[in-house]
N, C-alpha and C. Protein backbone atom coordinates (compact mmCIF):
# COMPACT_ATOMS: atom_id res chain seq x y z
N UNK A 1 12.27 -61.24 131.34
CA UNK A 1 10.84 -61.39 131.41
C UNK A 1 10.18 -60.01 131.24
N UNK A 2 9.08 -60.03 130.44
CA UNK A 2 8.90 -58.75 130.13
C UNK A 2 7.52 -58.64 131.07
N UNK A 3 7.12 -57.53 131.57
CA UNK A 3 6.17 -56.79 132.39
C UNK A 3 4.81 -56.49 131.47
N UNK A 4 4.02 -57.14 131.99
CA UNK A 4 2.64 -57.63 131.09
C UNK A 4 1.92 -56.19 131.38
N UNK A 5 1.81 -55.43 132.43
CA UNK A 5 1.39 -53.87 132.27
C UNK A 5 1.73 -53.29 131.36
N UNK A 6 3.03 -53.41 131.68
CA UNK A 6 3.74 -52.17 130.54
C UNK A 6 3.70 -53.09 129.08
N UNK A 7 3.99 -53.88 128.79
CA UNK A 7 3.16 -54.22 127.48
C UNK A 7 1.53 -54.02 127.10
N UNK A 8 1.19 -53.96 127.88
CA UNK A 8 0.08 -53.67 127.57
C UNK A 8 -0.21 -52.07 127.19
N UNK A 9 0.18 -51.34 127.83
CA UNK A 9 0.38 -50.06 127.98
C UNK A 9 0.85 -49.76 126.47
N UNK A 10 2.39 -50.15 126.41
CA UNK A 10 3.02 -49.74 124.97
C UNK A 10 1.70 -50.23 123.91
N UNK A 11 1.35 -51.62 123.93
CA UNK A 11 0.50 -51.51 123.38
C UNK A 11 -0.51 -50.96 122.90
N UNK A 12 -1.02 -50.16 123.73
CA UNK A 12 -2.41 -48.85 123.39
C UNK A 12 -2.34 -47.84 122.64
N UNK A 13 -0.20 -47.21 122.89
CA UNK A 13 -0.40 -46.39 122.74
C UNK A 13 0.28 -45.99 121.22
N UNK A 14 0.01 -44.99 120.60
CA UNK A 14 -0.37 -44.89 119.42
C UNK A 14 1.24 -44.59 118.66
N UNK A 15 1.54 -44.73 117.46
CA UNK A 15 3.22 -44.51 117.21
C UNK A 15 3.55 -42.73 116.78
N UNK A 16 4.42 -43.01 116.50
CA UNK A 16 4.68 -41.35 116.06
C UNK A 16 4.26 -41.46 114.70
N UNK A 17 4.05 -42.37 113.68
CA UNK A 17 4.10 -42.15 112.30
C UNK A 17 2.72 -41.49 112.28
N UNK A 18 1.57 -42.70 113.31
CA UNK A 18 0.19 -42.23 113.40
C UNK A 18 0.02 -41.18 113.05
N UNK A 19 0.74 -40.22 114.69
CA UNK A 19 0.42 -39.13 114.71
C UNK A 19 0.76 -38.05 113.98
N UNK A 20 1.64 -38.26 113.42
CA UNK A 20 1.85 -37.37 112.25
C UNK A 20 0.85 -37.40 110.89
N UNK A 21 0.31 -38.59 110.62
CA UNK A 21 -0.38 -38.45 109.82
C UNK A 21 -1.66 -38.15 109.85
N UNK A 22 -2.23 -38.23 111.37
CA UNK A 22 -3.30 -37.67 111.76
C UNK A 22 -3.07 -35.76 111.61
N UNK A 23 -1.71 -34.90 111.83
CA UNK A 23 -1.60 -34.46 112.02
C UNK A 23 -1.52 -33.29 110.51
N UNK A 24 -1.10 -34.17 109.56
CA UNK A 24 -1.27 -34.23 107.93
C UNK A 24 -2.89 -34.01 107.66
N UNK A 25 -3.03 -34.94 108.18
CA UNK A 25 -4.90 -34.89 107.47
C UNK A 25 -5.05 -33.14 107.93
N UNK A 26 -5.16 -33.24 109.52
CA UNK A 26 -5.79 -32.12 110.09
C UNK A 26 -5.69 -30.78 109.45
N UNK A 27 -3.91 -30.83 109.06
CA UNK A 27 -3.70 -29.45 108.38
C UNK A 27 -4.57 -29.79 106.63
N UNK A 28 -4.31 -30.76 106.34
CA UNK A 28 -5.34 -30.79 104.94
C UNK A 28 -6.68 -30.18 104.92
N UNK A 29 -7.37 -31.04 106.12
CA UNK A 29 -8.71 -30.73 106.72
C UNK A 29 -8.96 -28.98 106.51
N UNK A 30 -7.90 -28.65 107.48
CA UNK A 30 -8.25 -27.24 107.98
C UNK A 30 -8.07 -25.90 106.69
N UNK A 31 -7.22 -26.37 105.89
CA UNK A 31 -7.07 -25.37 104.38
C UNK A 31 -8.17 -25.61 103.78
N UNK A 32 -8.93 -27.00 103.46
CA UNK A 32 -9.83 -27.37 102.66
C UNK A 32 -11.00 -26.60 103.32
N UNK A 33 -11.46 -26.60 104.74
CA UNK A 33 -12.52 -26.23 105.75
C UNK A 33 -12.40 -24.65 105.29
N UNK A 34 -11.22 -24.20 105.57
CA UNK A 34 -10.69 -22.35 105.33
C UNK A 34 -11.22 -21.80 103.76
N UNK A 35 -10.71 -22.78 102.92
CA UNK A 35 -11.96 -22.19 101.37
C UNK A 35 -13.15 -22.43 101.34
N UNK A 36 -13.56 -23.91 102.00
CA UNK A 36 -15.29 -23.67 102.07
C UNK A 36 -15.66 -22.96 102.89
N UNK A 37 -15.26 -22.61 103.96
CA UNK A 37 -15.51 -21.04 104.56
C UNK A 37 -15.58 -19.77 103.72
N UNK A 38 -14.54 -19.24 102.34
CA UNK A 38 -14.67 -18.26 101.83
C UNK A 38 -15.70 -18.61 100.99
N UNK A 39 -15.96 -19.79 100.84
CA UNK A 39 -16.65 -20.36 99.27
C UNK A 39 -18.65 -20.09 99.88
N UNK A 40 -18.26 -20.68 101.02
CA UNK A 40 -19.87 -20.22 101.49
C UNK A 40 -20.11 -18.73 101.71
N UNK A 41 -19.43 -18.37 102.24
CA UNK A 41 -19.42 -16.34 102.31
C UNK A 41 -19.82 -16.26 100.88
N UNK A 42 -19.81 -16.96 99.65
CA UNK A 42 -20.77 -16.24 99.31
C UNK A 42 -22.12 -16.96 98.61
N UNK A 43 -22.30 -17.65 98.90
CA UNK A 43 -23.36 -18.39 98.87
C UNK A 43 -24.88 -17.90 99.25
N UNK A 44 -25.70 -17.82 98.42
CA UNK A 44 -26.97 -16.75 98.88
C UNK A 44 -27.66 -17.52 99.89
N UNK A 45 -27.63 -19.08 99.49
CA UNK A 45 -28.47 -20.09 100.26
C UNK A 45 -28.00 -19.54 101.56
N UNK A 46 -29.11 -19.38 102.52
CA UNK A 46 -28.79 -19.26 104.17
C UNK A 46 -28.69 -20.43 105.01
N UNK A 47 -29.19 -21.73 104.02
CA UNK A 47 -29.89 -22.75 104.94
C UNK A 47 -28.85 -24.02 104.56
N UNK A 48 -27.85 -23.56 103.86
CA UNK A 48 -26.80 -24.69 103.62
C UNK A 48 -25.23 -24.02 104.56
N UNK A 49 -25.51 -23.26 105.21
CA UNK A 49 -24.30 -22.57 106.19
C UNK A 49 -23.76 -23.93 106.76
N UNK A 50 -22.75 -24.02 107.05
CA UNK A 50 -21.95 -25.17 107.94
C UNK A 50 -22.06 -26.29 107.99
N UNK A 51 -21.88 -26.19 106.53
CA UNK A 51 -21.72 -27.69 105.84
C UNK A 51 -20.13 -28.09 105.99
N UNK A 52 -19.64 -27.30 106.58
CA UNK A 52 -17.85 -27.77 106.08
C UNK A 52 -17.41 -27.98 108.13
N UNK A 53 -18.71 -28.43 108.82
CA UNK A 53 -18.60 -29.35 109.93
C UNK A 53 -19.33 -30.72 110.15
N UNK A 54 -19.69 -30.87 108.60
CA UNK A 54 -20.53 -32.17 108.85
C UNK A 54 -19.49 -33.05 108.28
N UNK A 55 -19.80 -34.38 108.40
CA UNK A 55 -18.73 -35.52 107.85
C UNK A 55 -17.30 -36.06 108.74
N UNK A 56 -17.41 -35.55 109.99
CA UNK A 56 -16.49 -35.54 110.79
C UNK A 56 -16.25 -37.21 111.61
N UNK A 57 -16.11 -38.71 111.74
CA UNK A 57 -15.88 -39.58 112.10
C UNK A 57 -15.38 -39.75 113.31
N UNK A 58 -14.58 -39.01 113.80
CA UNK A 58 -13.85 -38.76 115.24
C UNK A 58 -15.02 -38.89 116.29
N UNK A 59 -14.33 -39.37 117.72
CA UNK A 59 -15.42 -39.10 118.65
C UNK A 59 -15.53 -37.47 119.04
N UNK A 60 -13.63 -36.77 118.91
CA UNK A 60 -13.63 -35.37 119.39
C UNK A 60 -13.36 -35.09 118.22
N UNK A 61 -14.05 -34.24 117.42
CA UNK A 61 -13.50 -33.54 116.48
C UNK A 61 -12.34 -32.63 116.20
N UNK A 62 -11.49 -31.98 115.62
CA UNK A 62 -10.73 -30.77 115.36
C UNK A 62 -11.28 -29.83 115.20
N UNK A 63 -11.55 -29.09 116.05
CA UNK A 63 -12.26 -27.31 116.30
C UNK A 63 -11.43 -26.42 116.46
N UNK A 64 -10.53 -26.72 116.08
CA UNK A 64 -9.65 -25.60 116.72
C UNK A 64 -9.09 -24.44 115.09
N UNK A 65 -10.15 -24.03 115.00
CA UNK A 65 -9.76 -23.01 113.81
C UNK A 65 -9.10 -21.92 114.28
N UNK A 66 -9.26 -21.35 115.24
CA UNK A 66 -8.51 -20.07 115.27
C UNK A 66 -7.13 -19.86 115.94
N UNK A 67 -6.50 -19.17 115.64
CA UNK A 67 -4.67 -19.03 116.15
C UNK A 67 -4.75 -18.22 117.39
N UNK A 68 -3.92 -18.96 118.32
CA UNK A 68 -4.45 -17.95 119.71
C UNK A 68 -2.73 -17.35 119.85
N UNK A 69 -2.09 -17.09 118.82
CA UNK A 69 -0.59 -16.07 118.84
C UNK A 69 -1.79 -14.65 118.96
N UNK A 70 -1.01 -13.88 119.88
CA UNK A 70 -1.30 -12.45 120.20
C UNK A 70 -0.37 -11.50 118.99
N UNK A 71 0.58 -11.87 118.40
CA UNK A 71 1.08 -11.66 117.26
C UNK A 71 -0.43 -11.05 116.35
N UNK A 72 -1.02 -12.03 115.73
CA UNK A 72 -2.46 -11.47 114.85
C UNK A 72 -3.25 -10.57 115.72
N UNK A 73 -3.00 -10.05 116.77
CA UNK A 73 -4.14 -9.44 117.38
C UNK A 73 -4.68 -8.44 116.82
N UNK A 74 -5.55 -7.59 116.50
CA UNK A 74 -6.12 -6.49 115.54
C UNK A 74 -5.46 -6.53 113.93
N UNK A 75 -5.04 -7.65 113.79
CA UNK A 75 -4.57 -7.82 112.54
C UNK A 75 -6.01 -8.57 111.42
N UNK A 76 -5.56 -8.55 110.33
CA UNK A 76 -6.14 -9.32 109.75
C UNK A 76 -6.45 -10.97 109.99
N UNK A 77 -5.50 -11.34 110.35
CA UNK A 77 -5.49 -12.93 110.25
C UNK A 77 -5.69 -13.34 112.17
N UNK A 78 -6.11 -11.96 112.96
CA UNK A 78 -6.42 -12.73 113.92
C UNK A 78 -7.50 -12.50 114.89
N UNK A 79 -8.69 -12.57 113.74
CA UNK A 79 -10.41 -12.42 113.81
C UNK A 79 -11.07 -14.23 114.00
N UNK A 80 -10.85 -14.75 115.08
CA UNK A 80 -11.01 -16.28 114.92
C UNK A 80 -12.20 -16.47 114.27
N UNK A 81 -12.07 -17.45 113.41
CA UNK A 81 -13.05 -17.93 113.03
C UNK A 81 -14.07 -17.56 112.24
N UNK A 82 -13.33 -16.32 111.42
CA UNK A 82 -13.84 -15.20 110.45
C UNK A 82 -13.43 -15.46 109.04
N UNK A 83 -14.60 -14.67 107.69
CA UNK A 83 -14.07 -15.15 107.00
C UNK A 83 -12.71 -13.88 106.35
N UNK A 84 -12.80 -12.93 107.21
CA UNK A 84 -11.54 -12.03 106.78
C UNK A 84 -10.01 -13.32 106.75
N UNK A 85 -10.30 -14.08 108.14
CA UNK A 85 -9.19 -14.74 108.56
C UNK A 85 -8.79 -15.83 107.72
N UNK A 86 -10.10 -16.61 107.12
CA UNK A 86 -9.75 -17.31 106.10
C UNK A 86 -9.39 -16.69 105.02
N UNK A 87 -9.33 -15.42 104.59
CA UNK A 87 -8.84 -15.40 103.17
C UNK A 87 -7.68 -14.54 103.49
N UNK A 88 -7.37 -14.35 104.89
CA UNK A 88 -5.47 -13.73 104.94
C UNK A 88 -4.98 -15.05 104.85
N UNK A 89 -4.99 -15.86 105.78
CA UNK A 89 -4.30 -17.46 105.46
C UNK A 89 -4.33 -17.69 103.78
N UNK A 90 -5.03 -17.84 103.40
CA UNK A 90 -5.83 -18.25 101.63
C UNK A 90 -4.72 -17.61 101.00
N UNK A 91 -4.40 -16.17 101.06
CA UNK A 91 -3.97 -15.29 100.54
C UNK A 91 -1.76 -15.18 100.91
N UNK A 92 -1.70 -15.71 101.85
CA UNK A 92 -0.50 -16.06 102.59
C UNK A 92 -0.11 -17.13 101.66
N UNK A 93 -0.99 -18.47 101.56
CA UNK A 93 -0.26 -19.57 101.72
C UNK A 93 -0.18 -19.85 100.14
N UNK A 94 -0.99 -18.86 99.01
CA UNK A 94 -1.12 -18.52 97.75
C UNK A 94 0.32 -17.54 97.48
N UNK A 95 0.54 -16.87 97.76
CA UNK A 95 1.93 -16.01 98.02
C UNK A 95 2.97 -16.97 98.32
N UNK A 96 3.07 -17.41 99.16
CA UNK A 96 4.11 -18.51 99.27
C UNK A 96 4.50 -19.92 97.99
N UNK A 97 3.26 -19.77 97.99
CA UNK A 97 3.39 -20.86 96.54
C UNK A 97 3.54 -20.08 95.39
N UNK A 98 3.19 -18.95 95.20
CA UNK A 98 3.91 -18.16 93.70
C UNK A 98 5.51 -18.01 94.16
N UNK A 99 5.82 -18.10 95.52
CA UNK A 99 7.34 -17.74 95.40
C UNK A 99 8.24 -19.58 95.48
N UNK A 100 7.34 -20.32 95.90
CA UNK A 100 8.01 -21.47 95.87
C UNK A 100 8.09 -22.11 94.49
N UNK A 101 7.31 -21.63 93.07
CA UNK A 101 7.17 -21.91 91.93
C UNK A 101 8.24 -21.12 91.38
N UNK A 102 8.42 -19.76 91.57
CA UNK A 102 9.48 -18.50 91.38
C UNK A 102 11.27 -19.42 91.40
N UNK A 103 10.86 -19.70 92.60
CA UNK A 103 12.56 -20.38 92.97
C UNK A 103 12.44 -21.78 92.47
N UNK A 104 11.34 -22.71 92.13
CA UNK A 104 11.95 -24.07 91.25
C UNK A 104 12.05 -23.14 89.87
N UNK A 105 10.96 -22.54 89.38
CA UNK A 105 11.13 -21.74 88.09
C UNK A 105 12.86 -21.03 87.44
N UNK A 106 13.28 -20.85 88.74
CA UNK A 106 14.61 -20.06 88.38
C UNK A 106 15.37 -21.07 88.26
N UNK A 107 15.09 -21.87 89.22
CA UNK A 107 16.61 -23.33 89.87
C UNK A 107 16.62 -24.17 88.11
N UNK A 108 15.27 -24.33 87.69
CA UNK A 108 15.40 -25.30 86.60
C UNK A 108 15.91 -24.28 85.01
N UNK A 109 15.80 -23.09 85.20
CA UNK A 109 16.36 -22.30 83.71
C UNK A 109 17.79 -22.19 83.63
């Protein structure tokens, strides 16, 4: 006989695939959010600033832009919520993809 709480319970609660794919979007979210951050830096308009927090559906949003590793500290990439910080990430994850193109580039000649 199964326990109508705890079914209920399992019931609510959310699977792992969910959360991973919630977890997919977020990092999508947050690269896409990180260039319209550099993309507005330069934008002359003053009055279209923080447009890349509107459109959000959630009751709690994802705010959490900045890396709290003490690793970045006086570094480049660990000015929260800056646009120096978006374009060390930008600039990282662009580097990584010329070397991940480098090594299919080699694997397939």
């Amino acid at each position: 006989m199964v326990n109508p709480v705890t079914s209920f319970f399992r019931s609510m609660q959310e699977t792992d695939a969910s959360r991973i794919d919630r977890m997919k979007e977020r990092v999508a979210e947050g690269s896409i959010d990180a260039q319209k951050q550099v993309d507005e830096y330069n934008v002359l308009n003053t009055f279209s600033h923080a447009y890349y927090l509107n459109g959000e559906k959630r009751l709690r949003a994802f705010n959490s832009y900045t890396c709290s590793n003490s690793y970045f500290a006086g570094r480049a990439g660990g000015i929260g919520s800056s646009f120096k910080t978006a374009r060390y990430y930008t600039d990282q994850a662009m580097s990584r993809r010329d070397a991940l193109m480098e090594e299919v580039a080699a694997e397939s000649s």
